[in-house]
PDB file of N, CA and C in Angstrom:
ATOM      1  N   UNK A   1      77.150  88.747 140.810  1.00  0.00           N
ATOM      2  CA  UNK A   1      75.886  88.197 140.341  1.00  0.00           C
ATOM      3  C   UNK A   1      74.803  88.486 141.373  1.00  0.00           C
ATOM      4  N   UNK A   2      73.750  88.221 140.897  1.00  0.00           N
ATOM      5  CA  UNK A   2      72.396  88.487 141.723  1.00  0.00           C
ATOM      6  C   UNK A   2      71.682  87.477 142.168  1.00  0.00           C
ATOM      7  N   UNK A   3      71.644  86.846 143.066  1.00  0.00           N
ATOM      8  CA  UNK A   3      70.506  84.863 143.313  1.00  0.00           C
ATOM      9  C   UNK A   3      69.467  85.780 143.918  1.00  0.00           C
ATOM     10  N   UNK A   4      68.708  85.285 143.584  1.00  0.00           N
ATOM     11  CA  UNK A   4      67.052  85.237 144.654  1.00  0.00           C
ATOM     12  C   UNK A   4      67.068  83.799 144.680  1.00  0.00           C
ATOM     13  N   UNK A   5      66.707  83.962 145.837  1.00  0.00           N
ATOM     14  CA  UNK A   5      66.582  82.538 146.361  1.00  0.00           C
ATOM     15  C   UNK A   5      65.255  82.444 147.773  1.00  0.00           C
ATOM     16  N   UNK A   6      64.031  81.880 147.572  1.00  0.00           N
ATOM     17  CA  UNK A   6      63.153  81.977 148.420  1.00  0.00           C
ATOM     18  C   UNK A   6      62.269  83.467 148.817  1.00  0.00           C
ATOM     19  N   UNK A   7      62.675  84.500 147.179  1.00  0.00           N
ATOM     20  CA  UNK A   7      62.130  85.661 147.109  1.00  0.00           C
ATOM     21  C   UNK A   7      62.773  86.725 147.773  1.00  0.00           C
ATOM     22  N   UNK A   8      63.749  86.098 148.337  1.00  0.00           N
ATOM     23  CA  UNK A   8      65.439  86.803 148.675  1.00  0.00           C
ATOM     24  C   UNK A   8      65.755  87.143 148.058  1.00  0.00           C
ATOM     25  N   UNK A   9      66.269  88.505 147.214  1.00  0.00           N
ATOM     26  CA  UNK A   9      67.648  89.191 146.181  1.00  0.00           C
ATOM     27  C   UNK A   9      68.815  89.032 147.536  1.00  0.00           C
ATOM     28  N   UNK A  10      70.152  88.339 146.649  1.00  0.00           N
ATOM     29  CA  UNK A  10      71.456  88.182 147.630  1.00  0.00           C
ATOM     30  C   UNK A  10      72.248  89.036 146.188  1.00  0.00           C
ATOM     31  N   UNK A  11      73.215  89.587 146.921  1.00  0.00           N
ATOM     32  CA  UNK A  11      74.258  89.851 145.834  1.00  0.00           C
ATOM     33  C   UNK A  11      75.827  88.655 146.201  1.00  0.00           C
ATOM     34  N   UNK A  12      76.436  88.097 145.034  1.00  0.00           N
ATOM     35  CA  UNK A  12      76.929  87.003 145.414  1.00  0.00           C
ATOM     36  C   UNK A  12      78.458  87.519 144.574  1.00  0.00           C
ATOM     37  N   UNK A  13      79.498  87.096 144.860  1.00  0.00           N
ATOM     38  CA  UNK A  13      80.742  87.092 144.384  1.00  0.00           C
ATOM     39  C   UNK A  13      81.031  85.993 143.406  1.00  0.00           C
ATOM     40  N   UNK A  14      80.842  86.017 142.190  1.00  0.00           N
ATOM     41  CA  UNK A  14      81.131  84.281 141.283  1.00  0.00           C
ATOM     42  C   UNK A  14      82.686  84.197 141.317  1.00  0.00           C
ATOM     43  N   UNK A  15      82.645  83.332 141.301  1.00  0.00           N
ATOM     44  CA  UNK A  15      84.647  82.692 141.774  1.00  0.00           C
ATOM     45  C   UNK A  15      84.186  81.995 140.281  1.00  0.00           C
ATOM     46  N   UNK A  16      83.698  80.967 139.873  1.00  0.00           N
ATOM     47  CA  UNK A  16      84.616  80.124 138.254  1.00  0.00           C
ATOM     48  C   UNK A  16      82.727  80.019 137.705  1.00  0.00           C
ATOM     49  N   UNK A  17      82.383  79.629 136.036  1.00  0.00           N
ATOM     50  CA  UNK A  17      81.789  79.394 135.513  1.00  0.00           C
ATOM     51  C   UNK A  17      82.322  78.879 134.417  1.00  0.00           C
ATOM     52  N   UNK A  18      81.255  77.626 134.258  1.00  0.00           N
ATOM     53  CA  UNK A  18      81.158  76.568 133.370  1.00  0.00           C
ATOM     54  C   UNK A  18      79.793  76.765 132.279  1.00  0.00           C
ATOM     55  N   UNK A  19      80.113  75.493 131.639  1.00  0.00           N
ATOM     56  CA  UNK A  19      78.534  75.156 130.505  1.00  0.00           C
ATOM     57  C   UNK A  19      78.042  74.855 131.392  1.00  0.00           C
ATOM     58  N   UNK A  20      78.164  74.261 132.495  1.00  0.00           N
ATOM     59  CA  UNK A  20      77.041  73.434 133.424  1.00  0.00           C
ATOM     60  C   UNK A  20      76.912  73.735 134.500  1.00  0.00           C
ATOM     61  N   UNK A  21      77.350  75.160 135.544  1.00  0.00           N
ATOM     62  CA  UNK A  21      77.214  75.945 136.454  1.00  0.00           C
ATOM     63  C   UNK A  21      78.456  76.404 137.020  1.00  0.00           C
ATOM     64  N   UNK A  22      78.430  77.248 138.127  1.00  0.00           N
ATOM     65  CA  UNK A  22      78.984  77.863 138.321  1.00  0.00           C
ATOM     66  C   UNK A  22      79.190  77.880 139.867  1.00  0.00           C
ATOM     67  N   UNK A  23      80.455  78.440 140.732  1.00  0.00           N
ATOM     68  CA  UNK A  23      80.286  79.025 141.937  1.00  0.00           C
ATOM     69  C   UNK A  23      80.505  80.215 142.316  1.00  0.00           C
ATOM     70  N   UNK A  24      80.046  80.281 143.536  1.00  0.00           N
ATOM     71  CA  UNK A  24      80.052  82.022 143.711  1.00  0.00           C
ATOM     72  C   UNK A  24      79.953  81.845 145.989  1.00  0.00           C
ATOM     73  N   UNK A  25      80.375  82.956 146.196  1.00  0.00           N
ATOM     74  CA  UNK A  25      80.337  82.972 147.514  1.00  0.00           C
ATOM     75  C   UNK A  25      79.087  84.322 147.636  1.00  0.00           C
ATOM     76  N   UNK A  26      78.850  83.824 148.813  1.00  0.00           N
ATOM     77  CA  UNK A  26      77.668  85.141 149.181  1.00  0.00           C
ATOM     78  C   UNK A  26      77.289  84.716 151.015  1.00  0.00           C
ATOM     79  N   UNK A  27      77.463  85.901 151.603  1.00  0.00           N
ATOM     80  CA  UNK A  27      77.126  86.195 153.454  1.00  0.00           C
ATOM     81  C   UNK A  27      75.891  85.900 153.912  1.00  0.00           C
ATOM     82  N   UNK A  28      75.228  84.635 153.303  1.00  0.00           N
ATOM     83  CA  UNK A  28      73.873  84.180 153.722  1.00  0.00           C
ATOM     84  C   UNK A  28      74.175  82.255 153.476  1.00  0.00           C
ATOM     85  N   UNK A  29      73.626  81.709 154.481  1.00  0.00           N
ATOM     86  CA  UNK A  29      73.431  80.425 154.755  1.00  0.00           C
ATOM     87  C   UNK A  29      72.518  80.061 153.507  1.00  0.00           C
ATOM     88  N   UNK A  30      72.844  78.767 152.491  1.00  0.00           N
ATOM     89  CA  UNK A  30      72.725  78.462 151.415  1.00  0.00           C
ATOM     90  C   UNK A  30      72.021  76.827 151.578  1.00  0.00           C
ATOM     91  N   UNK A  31      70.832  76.089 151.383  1.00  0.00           N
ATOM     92  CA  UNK A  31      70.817  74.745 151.537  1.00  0.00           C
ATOM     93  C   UNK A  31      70.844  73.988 150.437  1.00  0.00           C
ATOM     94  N   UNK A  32      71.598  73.577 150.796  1.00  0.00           N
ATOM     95  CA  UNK A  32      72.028  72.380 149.528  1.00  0.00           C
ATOM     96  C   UNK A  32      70.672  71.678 148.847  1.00  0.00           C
ATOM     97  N   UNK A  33      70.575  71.662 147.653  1.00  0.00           N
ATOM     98  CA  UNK A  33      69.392  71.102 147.001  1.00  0.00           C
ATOM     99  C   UNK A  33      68.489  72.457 146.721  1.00  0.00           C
ATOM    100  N   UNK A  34      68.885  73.413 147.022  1.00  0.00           N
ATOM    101  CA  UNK A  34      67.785  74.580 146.990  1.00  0.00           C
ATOM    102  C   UNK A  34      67.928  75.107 145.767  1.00  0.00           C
ATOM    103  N   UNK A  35      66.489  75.347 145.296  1.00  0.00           N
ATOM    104  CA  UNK A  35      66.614  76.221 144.125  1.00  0.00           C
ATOM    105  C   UNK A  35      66.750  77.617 143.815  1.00  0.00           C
ATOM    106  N   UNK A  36      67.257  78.182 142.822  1.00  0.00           N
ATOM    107  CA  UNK A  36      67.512  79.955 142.726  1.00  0.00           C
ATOM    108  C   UNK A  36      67.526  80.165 141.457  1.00  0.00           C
ATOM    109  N   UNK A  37      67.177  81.188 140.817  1.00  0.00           N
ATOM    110  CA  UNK A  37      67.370  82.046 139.726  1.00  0.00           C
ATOM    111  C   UNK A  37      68.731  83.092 140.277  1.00  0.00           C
ATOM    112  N   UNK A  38      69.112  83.165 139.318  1.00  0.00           N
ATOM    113  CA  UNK A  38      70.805  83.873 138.903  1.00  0.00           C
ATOM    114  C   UNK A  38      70.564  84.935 137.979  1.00  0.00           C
ATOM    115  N   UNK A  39      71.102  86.397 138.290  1.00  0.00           N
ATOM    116  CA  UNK A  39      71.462  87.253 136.822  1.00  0.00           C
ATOM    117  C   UNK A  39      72.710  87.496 137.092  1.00  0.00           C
ATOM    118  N   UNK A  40      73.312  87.034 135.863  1.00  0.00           N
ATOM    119  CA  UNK A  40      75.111  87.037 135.281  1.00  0.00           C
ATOM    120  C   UNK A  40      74.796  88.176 134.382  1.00  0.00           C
ATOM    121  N   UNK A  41      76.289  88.961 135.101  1.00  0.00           N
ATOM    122  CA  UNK A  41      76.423  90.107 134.098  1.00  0.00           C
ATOM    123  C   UNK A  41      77.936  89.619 133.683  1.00  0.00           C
ATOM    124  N   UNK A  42      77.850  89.512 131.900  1.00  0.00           N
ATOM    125  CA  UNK A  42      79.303  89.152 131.532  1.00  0.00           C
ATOM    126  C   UNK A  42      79.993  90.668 131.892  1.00  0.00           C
ATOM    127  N   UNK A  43      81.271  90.258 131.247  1.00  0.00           N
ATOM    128  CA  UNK A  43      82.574  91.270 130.547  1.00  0.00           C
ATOM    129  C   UNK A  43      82.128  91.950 129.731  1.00  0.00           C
ATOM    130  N   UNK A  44      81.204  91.655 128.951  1.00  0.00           N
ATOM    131  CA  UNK A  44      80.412  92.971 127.714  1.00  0.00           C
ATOM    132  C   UNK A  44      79.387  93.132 128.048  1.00  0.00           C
ATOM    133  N   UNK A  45      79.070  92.975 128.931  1.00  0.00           N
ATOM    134  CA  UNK A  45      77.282  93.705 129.916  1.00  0.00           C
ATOM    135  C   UNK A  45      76.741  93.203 129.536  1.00  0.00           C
ATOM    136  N   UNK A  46      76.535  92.116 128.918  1.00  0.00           N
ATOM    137  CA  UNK A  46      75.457  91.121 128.632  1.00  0.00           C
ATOM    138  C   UNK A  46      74.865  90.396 129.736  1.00  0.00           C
ATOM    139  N   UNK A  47      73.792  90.278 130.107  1.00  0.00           N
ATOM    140  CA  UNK A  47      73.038  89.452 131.478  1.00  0.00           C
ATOM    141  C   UNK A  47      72.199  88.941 130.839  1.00  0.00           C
ATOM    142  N   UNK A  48      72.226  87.613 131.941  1.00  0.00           N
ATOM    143  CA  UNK A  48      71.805  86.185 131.551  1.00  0.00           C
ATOM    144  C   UNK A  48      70.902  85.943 132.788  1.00  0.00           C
ATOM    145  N   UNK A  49      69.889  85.279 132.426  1.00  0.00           N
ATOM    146  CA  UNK A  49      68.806  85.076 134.134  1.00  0.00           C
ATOM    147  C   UNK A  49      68.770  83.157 133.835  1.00  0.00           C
ATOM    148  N   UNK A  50      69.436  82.848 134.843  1.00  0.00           N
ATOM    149  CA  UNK A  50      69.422  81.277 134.747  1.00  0.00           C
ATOM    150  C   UNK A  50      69.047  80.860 135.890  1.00  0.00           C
ATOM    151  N   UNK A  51      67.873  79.345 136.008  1.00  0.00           N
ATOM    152  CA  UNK A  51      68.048  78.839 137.028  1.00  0.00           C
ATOM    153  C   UNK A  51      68.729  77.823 137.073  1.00  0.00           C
ATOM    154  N   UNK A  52      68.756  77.102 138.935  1.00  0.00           N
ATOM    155  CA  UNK A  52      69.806  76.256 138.961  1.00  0.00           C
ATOM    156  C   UNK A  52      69.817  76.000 140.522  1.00  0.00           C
ATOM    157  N   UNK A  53      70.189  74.796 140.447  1.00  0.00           N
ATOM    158  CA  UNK A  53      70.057  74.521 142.334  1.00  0.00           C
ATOM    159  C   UNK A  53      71.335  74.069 142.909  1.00  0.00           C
ATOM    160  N   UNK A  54      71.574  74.468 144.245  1.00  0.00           N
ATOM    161  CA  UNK A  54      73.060  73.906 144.967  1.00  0.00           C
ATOM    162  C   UNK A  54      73.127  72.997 145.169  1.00  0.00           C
ATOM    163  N   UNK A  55      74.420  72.712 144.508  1.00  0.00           N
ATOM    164  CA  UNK A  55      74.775  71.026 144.585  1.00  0.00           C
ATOM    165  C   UNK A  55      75.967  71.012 145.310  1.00  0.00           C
ATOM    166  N   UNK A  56      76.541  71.873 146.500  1.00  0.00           N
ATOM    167  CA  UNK A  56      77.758  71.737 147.115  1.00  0.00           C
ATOM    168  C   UNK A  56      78.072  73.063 148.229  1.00  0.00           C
ATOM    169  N   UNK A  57      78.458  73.131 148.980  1.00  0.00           N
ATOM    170  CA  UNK A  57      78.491  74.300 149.850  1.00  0.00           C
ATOM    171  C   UNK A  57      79.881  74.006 150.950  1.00  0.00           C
ATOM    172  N   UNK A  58      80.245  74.846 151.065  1.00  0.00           N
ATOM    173  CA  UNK A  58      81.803  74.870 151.778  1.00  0.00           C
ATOM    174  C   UNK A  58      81.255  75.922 153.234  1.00  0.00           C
ATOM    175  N   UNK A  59      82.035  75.376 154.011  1.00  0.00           N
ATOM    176  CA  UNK A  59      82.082  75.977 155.400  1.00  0.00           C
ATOM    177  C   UNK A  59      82.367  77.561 155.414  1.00  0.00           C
ATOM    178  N   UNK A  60      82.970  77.986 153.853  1.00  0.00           N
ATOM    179  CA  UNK A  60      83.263  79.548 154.057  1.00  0.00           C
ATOM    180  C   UNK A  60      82.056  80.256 153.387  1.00  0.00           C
ATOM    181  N   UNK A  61      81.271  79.695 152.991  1.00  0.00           N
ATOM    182  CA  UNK A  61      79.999  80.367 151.940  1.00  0.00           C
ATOM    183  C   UNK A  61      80.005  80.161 150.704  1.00  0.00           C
ATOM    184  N   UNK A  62      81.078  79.153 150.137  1.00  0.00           N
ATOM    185  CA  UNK A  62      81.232  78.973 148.964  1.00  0.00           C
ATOM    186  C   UNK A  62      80.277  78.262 148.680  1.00  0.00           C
ATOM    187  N   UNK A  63      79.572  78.352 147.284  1.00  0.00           N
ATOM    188  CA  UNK A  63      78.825  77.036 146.716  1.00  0.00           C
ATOM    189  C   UNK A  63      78.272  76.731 145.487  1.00  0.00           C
ATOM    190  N   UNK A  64      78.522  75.828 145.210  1.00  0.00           N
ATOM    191  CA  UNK A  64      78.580  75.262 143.529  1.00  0.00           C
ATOM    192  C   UNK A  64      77.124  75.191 143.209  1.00  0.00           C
ATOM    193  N   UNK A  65      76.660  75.739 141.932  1.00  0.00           N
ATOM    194  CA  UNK A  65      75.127  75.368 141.519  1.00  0.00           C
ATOM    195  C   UNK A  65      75.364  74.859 140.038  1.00  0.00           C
ATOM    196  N   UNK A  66      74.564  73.803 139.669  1.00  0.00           N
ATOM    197  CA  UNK A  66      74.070  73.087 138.568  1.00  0.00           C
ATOM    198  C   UNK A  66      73.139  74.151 137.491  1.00  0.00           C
ATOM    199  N   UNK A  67      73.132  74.441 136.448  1.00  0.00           N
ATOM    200  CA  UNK A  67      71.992  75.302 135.775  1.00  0.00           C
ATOM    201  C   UNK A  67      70.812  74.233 135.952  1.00  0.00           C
ATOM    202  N   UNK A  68      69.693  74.609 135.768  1.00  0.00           N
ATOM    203  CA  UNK A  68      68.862  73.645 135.661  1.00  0.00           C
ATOM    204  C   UNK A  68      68.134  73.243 134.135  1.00  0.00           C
ATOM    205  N   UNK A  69      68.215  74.507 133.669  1.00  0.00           N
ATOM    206  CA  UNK A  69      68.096  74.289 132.086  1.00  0.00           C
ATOM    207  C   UNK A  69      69.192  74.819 131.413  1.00  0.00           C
ATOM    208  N   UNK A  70      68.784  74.420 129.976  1.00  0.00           N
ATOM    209  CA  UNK A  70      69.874  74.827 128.779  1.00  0.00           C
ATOM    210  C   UNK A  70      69.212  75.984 127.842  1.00  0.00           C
ATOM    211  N   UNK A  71      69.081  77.101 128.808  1.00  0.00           N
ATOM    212  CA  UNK A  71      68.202  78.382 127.616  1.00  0.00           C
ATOM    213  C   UNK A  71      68.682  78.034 126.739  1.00  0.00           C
ATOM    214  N   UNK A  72      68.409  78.723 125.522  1.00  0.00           N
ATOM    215  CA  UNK A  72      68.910  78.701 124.084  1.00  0.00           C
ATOM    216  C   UNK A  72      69.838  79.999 124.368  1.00  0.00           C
ATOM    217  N   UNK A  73      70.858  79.599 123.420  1.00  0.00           N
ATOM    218  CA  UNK A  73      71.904  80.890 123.562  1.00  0.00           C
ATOM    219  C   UNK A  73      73.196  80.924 124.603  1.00  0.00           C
ATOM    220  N   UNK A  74      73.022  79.889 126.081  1.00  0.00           N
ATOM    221  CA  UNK A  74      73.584  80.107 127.452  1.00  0.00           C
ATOM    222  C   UNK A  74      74.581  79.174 127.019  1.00  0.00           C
ATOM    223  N   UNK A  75      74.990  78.133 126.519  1.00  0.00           N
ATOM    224  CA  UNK A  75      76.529  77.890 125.677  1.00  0.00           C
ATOM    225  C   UNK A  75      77.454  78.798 125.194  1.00  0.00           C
ATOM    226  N   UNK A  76      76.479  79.201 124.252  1.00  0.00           N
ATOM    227  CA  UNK A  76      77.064  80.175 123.328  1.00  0.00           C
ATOM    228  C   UNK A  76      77.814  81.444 124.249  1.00  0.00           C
ATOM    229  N   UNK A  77      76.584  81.917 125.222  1.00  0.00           N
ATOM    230  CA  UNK A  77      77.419  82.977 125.343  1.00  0.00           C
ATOM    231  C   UNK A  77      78.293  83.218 126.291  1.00  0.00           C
ATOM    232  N   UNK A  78      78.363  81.870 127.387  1.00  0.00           N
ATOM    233  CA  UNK A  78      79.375  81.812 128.305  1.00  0.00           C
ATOM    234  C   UNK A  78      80.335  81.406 127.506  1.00  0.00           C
ATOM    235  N   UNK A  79      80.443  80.479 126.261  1.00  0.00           N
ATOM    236  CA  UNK A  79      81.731  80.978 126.073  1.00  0.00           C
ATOM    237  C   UNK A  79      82.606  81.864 125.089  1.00  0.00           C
ATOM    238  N   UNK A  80      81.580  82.916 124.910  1.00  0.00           N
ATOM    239  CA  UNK A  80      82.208  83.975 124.437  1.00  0.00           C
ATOM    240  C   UNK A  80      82.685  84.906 125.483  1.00  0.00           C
ATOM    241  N   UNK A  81      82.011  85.011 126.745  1.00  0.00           N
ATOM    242  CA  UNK A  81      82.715  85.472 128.331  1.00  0.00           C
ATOM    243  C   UNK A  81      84.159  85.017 128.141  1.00  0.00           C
ATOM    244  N   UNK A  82      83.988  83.781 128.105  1.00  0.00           N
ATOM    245  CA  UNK A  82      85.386  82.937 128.797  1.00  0.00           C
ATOM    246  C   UNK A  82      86.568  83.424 127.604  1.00  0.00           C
ATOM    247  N   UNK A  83      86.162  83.499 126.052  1.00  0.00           N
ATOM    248  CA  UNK A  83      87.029  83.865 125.391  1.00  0.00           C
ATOM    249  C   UNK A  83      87.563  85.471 125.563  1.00  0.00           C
ATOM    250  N   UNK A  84      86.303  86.468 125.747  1.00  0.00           N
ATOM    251  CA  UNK A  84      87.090  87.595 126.092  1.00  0.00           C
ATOM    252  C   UNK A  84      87.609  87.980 127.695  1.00  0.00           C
ATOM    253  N   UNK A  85      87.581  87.188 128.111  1.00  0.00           N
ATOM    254  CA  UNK A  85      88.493  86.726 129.596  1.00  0.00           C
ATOM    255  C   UNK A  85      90.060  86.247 129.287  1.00  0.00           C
ATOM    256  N   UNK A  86      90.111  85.204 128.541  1.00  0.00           N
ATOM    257  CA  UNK A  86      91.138  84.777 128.093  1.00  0.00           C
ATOM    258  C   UNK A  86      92.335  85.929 127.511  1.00  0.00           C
ATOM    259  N   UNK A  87      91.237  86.615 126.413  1.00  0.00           N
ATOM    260  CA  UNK A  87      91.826  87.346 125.647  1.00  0.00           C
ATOM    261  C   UNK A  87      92.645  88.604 126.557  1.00  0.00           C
ATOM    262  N   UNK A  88      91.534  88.957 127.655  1.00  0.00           N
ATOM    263  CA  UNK A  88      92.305  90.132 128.659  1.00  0.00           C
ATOM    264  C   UNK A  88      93.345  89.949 129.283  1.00  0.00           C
ATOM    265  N   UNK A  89      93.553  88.660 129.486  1.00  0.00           N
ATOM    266  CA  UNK A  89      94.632  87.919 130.691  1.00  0.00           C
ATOM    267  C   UNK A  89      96.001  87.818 129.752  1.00  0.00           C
ATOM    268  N   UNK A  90      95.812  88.567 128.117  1.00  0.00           N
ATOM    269  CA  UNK A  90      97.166  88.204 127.504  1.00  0.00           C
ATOM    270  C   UNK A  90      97.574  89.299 127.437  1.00  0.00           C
TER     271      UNK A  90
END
């Protein structure tokens, strides 16, 4: 995935995603409460630009963000991700 964060582009590693955010690790110091815009590229190249602020951060760079809104559509299509994820893993 892609965060800007403070007009920063980071490129970030996502570890799990939810309806209600996601985590991801990335080699830059992260402050909790901070806000960022996100582009998610699914499994079918579909990209999504969401914002969302850190609500958790781990000593290795890990860190959990909240979406901050509910685009229209961003249900829907994370979990059609998660279903053709599922579907690959059989």
């Amino acid at each position: 995935i892609k965060v800007n964060i403070g007009g920063r582009e980071l490129v970030a590693q996502m570890n799990t995603i939810s309806m209600g955010g996601l985590s991801f690790n990335v080699d830059e110091m992260l402050e909790k409460g901070g806000s960022l815009t996100m582009k998610i590229k699914g499994p079918d190249g579909t990209e999504l630009e969401v914002e969302g602020k850190v609500v958790w951060s781990e000593a290795n760079q890990s860190y959990g963000v909240q979406f901050s809104e509910a685009k229209q559509g961003l249900a829907h299509t994370i979990q059609s991700w998660t279903n053709q994820l599922v579907k690959s893993d059989r």
